[in-house]
PDB file of N, CA and C in Angstrom:
ATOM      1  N   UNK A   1     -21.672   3.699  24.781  1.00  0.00           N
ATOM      2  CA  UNK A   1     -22.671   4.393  25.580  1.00  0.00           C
ATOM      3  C   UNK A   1     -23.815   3.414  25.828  1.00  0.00           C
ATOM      4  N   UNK A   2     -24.040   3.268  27.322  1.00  0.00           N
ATOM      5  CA  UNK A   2     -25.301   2.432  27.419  1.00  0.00           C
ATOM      6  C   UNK A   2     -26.983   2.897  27.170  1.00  0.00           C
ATOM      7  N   UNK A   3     -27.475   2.141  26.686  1.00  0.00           N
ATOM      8  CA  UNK A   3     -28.821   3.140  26.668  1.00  0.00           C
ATOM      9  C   UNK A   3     -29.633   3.637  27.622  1.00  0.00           C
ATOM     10  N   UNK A   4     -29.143   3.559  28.671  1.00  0.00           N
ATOM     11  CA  UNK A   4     -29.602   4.622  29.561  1.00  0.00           C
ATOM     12  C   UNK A   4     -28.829   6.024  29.827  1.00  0.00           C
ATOM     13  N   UNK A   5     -27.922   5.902  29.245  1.00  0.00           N
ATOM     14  CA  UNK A   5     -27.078   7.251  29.297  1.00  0.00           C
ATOM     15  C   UNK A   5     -27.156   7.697  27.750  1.00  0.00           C
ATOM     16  N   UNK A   6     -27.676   6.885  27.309  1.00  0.00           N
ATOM     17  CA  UNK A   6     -28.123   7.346  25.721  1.00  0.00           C
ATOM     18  C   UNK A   6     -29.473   8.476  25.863  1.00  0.00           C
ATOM     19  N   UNK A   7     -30.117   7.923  26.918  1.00  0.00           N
ATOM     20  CA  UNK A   7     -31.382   8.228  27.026  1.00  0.00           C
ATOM     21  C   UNK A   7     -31.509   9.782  27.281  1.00  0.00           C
ATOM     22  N   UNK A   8     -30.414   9.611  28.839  1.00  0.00           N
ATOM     23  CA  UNK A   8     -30.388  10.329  29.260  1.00  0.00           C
ATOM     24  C   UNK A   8     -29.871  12.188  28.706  1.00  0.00           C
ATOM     25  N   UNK A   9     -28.771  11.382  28.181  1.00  0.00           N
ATOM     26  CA  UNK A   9     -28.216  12.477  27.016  1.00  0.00           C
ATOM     27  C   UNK A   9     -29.216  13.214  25.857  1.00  0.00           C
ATOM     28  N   UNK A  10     -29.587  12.321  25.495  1.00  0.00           N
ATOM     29  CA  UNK A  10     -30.860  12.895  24.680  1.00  0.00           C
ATOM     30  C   UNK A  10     -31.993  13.716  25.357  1.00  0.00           C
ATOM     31  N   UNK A  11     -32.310  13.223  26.899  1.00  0.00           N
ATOM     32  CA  UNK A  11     -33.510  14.178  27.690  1.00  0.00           C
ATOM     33  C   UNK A  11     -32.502  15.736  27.327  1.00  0.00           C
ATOM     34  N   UNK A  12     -30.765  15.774  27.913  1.00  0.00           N
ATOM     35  CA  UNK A  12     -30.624  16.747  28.134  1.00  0.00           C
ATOM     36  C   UNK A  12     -30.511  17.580  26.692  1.00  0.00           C
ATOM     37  N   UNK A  13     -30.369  17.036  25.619  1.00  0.00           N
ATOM     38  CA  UNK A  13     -29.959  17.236  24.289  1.00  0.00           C
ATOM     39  C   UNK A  13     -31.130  18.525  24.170  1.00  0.00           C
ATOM     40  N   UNK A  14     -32.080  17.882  24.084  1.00  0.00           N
ATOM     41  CA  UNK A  14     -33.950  18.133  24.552  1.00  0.00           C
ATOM     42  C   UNK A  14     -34.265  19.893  24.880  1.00  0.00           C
ATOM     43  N   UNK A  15     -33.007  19.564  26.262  1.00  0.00           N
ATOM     44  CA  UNK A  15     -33.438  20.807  27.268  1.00  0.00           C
ATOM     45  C   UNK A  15     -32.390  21.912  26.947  1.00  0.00           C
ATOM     46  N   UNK A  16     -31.445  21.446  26.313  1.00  0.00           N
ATOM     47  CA  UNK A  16     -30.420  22.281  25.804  1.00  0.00           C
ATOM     48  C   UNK A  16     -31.092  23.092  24.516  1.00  0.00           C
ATOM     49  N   UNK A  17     -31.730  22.787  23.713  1.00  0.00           N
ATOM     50  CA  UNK A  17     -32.647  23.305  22.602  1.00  0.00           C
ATOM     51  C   UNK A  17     -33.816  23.859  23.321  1.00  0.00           C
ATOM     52  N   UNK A  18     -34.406  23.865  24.474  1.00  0.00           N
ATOM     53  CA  UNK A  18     -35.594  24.315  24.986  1.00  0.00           C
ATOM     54  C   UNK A  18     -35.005  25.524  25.363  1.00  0.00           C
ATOM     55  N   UNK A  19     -33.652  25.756  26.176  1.00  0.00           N
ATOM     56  CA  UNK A  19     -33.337  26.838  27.111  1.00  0.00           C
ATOM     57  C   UNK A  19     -32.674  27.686  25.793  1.00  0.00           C
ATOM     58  N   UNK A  20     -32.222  27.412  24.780  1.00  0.00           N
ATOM     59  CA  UNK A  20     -31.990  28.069  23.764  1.00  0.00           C
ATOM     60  C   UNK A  20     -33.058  28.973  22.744  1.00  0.00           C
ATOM     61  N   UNK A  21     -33.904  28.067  22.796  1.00  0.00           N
ATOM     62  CA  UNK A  21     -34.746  28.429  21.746  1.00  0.00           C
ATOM     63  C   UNK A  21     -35.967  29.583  23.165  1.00  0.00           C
ATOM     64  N   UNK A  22     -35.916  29.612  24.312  1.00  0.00           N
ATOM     65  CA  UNK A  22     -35.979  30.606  25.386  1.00  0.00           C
ATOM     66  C   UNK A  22     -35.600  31.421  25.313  1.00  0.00           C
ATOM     67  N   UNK A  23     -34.556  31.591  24.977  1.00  0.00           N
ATOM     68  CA  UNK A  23     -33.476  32.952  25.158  1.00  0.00           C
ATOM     69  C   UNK A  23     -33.621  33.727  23.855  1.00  0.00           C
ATOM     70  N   UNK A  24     -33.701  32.615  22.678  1.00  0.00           N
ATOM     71  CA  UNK A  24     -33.670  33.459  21.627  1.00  0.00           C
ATOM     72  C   UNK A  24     -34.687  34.211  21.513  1.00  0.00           C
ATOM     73  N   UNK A  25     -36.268  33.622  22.225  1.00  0.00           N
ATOM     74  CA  UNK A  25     -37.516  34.346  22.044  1.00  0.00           C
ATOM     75  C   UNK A  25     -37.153  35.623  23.231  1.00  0.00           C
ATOM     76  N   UNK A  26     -36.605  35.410  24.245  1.00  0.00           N
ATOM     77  CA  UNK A  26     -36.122  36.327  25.280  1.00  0.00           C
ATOM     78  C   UNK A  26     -37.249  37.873  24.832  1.00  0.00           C
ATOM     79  N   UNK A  27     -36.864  38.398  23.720  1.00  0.00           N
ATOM     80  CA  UNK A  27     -37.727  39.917  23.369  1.00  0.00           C
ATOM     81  C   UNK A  27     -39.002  39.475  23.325  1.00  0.00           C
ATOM     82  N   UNK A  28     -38.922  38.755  22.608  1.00  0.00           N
ATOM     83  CA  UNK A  28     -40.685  38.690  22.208  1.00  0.00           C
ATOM     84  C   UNK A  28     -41.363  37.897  23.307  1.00  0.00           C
ATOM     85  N   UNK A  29     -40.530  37.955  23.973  1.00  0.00           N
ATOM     86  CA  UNK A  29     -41.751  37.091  25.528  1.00  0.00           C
ATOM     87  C   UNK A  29     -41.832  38.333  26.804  1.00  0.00           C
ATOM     88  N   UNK A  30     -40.770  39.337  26.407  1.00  0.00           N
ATOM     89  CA  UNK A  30     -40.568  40.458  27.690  1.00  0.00           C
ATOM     90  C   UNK A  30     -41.719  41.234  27.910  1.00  0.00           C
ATOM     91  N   UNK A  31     -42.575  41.253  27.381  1.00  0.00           N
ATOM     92  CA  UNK A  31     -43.673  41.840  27.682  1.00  0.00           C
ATOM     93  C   UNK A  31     -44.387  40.898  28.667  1.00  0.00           C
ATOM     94  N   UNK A  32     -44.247  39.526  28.752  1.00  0.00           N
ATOM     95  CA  UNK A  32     -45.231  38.923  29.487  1.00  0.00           C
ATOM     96  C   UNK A  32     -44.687  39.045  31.204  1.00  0.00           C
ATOM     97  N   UNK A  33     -45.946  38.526  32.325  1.00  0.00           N
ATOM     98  CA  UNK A  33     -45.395  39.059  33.890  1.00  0.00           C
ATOM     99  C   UNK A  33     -44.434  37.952  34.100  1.00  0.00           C
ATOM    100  N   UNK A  34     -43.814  37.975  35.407  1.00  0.00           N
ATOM    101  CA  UNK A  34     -42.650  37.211  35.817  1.00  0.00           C
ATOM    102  C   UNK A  34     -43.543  35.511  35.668  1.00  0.00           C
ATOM    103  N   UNK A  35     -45.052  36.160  36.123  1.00  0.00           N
ATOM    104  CA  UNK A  35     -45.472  34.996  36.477  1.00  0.00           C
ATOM    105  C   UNK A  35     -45.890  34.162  35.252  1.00  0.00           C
ATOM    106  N   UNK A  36     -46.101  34.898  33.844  1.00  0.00           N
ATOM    107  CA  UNK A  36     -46.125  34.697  32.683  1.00  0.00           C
ATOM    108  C   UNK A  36     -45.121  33.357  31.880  1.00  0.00           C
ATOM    109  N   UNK A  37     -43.997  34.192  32.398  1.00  0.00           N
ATOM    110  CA  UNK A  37     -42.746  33.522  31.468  1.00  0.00           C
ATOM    111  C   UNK A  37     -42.516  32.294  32.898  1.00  0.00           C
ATOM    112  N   UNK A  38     -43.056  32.122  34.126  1.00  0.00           N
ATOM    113  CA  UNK A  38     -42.480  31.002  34.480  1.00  0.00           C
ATOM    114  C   UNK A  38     -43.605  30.136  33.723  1.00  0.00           C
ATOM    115  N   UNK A  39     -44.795  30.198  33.649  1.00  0.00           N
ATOM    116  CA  UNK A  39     -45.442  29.418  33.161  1.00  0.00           C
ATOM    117  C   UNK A  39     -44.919  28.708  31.827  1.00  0.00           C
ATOM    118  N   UNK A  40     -44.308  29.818  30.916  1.00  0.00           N
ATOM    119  CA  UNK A  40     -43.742  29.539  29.336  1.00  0.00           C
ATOM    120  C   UNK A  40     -43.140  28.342  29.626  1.00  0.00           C
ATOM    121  N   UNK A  41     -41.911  28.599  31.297  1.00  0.00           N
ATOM    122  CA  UNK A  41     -40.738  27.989  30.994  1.00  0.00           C
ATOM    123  C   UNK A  41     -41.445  26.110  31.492  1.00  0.00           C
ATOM    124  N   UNK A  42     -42.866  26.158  32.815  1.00  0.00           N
ATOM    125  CA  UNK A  42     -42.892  25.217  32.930  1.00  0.00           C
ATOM    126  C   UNK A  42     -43.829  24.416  31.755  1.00  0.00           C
ATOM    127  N   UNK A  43     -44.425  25.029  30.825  1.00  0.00           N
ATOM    128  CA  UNK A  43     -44.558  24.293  29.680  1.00  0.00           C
ATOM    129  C   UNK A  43     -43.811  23.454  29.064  1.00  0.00           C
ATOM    130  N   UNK A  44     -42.698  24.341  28.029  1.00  0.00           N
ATOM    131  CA  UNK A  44     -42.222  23.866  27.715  1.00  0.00           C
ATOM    132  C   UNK A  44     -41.213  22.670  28.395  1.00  0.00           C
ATOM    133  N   UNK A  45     -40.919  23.069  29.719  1.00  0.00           N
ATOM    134  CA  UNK A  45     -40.012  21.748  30.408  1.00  0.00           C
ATOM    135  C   UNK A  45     -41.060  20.425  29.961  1.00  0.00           C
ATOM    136  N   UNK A  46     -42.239  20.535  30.586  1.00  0.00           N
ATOM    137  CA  UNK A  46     -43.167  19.464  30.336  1.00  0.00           C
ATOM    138  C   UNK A  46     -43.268  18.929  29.070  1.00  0.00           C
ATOM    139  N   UNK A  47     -43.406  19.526  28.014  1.00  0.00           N
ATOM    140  CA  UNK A  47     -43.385  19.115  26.843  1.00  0.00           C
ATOM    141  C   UNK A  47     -41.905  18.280  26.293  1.00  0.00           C
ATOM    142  N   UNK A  48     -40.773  18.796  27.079  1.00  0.00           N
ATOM    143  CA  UNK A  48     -38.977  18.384  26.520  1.00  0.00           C
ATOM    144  C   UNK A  48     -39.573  16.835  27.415  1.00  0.00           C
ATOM    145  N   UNK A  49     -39.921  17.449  28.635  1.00  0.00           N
ATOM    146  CA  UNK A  49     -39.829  15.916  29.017  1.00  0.00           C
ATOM    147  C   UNK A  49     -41.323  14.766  29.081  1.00  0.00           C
ATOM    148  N   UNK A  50     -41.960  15.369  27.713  1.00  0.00           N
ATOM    149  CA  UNK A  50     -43.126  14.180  27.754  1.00  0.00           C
ATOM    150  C   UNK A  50     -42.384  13.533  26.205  1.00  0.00           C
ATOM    151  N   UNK A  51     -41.243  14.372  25.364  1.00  0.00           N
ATOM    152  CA  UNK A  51     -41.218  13.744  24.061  1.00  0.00           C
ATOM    153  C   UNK A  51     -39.959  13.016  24.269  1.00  0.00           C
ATOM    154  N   UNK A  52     -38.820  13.002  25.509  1.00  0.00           N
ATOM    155  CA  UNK A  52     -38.083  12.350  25.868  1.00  0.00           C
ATOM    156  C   UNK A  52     -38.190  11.270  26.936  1.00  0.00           C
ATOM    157  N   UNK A  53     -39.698  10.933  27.497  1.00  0.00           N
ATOM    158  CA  UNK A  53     -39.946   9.609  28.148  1.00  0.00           C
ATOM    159  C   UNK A  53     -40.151   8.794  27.385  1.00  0.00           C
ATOM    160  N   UNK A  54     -40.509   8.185  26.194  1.00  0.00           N
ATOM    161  CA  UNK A  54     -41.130   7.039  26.056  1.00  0.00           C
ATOM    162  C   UNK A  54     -39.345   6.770  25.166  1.00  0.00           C
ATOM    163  N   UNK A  55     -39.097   7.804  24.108  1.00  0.00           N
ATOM    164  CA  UNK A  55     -37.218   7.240  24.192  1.00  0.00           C
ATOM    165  C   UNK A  55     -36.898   6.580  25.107  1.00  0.00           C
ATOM    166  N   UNK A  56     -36.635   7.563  26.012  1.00  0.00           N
ATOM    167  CA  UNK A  56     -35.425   7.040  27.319  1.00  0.00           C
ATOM    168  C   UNK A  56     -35.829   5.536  27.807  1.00  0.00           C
ATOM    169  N   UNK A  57     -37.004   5.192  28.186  1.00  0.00           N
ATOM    170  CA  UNK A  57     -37.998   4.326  28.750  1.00  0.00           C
ATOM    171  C   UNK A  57     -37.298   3.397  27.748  1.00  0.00           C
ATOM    172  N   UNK A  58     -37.532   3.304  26.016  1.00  0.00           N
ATOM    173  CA  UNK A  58     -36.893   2.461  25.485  1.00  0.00           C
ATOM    174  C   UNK A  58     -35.669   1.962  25.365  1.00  0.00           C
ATOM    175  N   UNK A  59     -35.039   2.721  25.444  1.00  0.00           N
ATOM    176  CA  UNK A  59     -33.229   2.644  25.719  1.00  0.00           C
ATOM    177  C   UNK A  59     -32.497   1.955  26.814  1.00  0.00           C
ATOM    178  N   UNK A  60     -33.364   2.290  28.223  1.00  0.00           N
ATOM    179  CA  UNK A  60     -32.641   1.704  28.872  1.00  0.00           C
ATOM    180  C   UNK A  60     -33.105   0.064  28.897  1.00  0.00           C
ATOM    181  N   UNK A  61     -34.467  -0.165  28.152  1.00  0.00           N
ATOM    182  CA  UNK A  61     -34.904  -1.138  28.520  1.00  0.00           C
ATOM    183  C   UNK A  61     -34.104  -2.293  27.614  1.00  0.00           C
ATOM    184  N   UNK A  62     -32.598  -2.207  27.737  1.00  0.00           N
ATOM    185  CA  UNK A  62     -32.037  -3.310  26.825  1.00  0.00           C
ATOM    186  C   UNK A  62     -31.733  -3.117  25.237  1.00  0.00           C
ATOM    187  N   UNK A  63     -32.136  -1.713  24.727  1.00  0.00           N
ATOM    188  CA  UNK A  63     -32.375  -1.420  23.229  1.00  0.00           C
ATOM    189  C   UNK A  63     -31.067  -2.256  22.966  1.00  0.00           C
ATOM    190  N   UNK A  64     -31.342  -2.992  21.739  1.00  0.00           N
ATOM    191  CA  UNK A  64     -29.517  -3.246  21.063  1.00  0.00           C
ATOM    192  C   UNK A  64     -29.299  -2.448  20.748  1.00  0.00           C
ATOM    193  N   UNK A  65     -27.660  -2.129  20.539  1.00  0.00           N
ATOM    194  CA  UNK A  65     -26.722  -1.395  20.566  1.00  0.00           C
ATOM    195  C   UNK A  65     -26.841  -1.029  19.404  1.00  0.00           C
ATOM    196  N   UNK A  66     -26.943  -1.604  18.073  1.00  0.00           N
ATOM    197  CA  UNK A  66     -27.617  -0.568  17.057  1.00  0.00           C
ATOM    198  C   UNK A  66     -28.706   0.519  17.301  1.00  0.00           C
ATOM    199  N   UNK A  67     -29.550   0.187  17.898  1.00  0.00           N
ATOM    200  CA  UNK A  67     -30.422   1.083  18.057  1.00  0.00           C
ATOM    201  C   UNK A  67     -29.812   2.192  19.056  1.00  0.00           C
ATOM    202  N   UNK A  68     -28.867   1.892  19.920  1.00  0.00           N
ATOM    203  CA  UNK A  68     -28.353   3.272  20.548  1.00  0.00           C
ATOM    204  C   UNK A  68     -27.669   3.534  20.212  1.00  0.00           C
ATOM    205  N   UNK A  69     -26.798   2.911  19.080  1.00  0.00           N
ATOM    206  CA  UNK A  69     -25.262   3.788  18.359  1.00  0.00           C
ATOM    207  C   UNK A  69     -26.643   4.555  17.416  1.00  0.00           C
ATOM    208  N   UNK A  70     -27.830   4.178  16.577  1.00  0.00           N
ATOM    209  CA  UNK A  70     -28.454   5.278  15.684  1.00  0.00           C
ATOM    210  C   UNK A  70     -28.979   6.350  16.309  1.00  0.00           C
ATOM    211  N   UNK A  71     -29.342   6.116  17.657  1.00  0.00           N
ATOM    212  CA  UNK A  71     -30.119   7.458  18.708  1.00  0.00           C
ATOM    213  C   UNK A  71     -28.651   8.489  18.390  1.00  0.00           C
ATOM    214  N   UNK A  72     -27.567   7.968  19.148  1.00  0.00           N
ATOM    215  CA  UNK A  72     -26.102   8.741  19.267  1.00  0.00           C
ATOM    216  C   UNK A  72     -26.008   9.471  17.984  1.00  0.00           C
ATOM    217  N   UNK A  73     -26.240   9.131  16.826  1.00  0.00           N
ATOM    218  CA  UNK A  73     -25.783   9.301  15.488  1.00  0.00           C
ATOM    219  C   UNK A  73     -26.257  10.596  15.346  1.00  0.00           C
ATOM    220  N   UNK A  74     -27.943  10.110  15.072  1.00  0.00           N
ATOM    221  CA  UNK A  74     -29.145  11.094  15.085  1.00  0.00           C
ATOM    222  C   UNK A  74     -29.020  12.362  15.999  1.00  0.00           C
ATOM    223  N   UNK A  75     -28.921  12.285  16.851  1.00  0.00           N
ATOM    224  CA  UNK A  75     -28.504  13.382  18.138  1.00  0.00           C
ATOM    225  C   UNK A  75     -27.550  13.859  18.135  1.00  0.00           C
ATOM    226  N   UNK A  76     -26.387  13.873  17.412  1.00  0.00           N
ATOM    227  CA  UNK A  76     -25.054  13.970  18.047  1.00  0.00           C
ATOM    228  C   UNK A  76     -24.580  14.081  19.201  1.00  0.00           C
ATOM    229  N   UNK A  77     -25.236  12.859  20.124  1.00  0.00           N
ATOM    230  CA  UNK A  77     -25.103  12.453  21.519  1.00  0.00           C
ATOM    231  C   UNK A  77     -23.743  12.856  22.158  1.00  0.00           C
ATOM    232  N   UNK A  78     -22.727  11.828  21.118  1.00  0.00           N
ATOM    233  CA  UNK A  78     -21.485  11.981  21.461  1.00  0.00           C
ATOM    234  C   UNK A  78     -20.577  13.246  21.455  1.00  0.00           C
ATOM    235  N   UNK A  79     -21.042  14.153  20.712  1.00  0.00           N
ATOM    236  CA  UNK A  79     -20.452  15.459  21.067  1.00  0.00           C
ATOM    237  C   UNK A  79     -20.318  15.887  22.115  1.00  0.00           C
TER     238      UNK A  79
END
C-alpha cells in the first residue's frame, strides 16, 4: 500500500467511525431540528477531516514503508 492510499484509507477509516458513532447517538440527537443535526453532522465531518490532514499530508509525502506498514497495522487499514 502506498502512502497515499494509506492516507487515504485512514481519512475513510475516520469517517466510517464518525457515521457510526452518528447513528448510534441517532435517539439522543432526535430531538434536535433537521437544521440541528446537519450542523452535528458538518462538525463532526470537519473535525474527521482536520485529525486526518496532517497524517495523510505525511504519508503521501514519501513516509518509508515502515511507517506505512505501522499506520496499516494500527488501523487495520488492510481489512
Amino acid at each position: 500500500m502506498s502512502g497515499a492510499t494509506a492516507g487515504q484509507a485512514l481519512h475513510e477509516r475516520f469517517e466510517t467511525i464518525r457515521c457510526a458513532e452518528l447513528e448510534r447517538l441517532k435517539k439522543k440527537l432526535g430531538g434536535l431540528t433537521e437544521e440541528d443535526r446537519q450542523f452535528v453532522h458538518q462538525i463532526t465531518a470537519d473535525v474527521v477531516h482536520a485529525l486526518a490532514r496532517g497524517p495523510r499530508q505525511a504519508l503521501a509525502r514519501n513516509a518509508p514503508s515502515t511507517t506505512i506498514e505501522a499506520v496499516v497495522r494500527l488501523f487495520a487499514l488492510d481489512a
